[in-house]
C-alpha atoms as a PDB file:
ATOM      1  CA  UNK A   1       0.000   0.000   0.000  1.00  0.00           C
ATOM      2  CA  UNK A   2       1.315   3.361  -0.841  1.00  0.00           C
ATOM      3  CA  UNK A   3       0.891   6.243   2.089  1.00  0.00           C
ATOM      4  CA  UNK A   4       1.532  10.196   1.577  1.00  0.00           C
ATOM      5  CA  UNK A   5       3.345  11.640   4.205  1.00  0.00           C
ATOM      6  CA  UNK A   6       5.206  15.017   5.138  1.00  0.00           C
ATOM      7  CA  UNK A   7       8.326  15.124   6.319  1.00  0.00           C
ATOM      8  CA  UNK A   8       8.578  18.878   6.345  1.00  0.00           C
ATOM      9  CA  UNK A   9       7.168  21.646   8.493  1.00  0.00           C
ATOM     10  CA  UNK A  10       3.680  20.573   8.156  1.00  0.00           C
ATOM     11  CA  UNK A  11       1.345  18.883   5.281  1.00  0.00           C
ATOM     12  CA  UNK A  12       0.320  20.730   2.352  1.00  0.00           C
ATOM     13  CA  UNK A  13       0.042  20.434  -1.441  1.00  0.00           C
ATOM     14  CA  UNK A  14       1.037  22.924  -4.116  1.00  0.00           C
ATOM     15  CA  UNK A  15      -1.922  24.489  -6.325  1.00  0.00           C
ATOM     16  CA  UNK A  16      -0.359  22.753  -9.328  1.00  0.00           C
ATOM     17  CA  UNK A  17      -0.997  19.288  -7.540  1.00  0.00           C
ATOM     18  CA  UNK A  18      -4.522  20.438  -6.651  1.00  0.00           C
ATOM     19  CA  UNK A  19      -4.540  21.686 -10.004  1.00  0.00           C
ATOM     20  CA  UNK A  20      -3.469  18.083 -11.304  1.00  0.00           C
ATOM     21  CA  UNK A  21      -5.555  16.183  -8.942  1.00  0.00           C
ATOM     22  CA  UNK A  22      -9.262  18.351  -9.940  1.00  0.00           C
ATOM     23  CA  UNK A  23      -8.414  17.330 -13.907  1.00  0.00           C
ATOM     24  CA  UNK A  24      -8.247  14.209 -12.551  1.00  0.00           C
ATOM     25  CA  UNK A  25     -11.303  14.310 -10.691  1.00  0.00           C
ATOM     26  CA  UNK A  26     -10.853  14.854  -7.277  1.00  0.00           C
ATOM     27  CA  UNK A  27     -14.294  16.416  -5.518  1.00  0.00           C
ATOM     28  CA  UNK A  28     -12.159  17.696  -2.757  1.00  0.00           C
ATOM     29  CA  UNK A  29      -9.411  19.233  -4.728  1.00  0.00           C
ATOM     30  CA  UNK A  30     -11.982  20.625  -7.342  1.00  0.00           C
ATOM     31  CA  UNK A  31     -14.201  22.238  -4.059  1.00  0.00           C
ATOM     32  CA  UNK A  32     -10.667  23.337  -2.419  1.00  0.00           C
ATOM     33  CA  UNK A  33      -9.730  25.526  -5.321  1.00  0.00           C
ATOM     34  CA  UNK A  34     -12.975  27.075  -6.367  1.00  0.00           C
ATOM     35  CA  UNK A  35     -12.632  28.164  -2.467  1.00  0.00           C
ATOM     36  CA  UNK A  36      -9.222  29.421  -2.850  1.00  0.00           C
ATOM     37  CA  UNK A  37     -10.742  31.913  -6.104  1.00  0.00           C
ATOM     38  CA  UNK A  38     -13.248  32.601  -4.589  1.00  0.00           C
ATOM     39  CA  UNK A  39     -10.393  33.949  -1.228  1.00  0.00           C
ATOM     40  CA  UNK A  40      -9.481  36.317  -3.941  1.00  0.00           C
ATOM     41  CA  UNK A  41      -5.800  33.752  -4.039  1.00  0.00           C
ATOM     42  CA  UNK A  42      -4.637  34.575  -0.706  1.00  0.00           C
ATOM     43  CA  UNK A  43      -1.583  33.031   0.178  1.00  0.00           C
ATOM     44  CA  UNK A  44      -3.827  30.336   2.635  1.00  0.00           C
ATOM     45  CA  UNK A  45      -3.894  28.004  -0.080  1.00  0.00           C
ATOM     46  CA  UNK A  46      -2.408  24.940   1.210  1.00  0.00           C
ATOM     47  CA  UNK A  47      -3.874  21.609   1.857  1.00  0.00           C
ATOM     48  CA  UNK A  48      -3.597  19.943   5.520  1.00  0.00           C
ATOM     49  CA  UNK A  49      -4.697  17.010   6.524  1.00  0.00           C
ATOM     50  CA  UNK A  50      -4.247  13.270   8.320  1.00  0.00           C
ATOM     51  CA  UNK A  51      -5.025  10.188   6.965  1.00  0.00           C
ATOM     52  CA  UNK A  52      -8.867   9.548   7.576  1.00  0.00           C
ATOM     53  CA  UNK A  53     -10.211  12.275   9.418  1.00  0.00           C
ATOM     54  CA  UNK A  54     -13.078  13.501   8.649  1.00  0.00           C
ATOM     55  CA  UNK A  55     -12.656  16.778   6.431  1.00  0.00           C
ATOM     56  CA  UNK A  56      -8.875  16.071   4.517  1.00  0.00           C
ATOM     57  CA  UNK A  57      -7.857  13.321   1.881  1.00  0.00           C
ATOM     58  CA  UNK A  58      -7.322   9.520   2.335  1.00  0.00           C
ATOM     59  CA  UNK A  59      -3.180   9.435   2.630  1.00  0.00           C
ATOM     60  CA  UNK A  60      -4.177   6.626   0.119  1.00  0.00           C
ATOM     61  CA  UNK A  61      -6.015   8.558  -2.680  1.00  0.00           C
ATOM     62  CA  UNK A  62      -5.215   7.051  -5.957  1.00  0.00           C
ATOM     63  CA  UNK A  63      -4.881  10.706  -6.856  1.00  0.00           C
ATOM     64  CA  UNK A  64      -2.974  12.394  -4.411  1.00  0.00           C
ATOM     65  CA  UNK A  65      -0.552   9.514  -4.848  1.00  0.00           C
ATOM     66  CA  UNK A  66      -0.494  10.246  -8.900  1.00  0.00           C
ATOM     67  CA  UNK A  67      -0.020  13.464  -8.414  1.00  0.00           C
ATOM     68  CA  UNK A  68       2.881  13.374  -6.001  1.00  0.00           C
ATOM     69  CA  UNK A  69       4.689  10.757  -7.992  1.00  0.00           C
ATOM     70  CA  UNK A  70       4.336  12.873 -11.363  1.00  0.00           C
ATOM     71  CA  UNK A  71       5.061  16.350  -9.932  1.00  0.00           C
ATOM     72  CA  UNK A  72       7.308  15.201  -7.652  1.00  0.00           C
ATOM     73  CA  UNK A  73       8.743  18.390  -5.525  1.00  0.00           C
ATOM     74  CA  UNK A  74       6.341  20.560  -7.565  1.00  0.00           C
ATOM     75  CA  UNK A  75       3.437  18.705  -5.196  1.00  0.00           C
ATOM     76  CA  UNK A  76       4.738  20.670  -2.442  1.00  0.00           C
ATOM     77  CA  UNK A  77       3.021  23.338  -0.822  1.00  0.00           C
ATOM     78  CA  UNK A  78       6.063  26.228   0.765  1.00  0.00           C
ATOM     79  CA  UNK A  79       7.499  24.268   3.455  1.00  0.00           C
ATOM     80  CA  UNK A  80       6.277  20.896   3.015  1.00  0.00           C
ATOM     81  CA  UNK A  81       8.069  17.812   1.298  1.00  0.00           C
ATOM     82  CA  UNK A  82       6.169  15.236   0.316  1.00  0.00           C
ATOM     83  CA  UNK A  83       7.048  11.478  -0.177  1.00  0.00           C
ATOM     84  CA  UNK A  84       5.303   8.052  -0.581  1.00  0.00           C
ATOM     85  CA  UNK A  85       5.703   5.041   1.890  1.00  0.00           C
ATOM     86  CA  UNK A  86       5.120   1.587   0.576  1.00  0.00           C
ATOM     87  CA  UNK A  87       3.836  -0.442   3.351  1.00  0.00           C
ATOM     88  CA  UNK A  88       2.461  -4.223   3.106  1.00  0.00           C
ATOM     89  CA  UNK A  89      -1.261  -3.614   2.606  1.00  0.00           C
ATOM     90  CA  UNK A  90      -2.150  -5.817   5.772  1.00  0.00           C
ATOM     91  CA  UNK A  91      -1.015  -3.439   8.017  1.00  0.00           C
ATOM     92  CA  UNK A  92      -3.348  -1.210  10.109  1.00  0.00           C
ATOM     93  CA  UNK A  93      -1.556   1.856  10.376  1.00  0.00           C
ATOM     94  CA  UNK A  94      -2.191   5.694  11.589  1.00  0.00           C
ATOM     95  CA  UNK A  95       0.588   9.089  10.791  1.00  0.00           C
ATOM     96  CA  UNK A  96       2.151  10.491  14.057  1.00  0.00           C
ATOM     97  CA  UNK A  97       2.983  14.221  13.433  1.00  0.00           C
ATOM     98  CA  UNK A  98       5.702  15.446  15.416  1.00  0.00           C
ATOM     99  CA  UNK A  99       5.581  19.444  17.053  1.00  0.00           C
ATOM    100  CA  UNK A 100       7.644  20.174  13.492  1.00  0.00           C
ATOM    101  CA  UNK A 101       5.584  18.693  11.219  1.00  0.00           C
ATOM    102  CA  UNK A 102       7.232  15.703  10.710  1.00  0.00           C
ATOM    103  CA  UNK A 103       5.540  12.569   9.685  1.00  0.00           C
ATOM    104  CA  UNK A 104       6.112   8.511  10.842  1.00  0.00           C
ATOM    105  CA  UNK A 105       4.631   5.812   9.573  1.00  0.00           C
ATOM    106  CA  UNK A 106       3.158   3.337  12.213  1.00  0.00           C
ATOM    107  CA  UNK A 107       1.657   0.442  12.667  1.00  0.00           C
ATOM    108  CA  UNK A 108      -1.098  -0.445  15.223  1.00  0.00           C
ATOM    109  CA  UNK A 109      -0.010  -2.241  18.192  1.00  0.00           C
ATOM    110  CA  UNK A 110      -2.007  -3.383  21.285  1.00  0.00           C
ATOM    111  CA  UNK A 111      -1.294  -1.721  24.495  1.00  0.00           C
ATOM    112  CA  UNK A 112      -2.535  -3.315  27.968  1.00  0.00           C
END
């Protein structure tokens, strides 16, 4: 399974990968950057999110991935870096953000 995550200052894509992903579909991408014209382009524009919480993108999106692996460091929003994680796809997983921003990986364990 591939995974998006940030391992900049905090999780955001560039308005070309928005851009790239609402060609390609994307509901959330298309709604995100009618919002950002209609913000008369104010320097907001940035997408942040975790991995399925209500209100952001699936870390998973077919699209997000595309677009990150075709634009490569163009995907990035100003201060973010982008890059996919391949993980085995049996693995329940969640993204610990650090105080900078910084993403991990990690899997599910059981805690008594």
């Amino acid at each position: 399974m591939k995974i998006v995550r940030n391992t900049g200052c905090g999780f955001a894509i560039s308005i070309e990968a928005a851009k790239f992903m609402a060609n390609l579909g994307s509901e959330r991408a298309i709604e995100e950057l009618k919002e950002y014209e209609e913000n008369n382009k104010n320097d907001w524009f940035g997408f942040g999110y975790v991995s399925n919480t209500e209100g952001g993108y699936d870390r998973t999106d077919p699209l997000l991935i595309m677009s990150v692996e075709t634009l490569g460091a163009k995907a990035n929003h100003e201060g973010s870096y982008l890059e996919i994680i391949e993980i085995p796809d049996d693995v329940k997983w969640y993204i610990y953000e650090s105080d900078s921003g910084y993403e991990t990986i990690c899997e599910h364990h059981r805690v008594w």
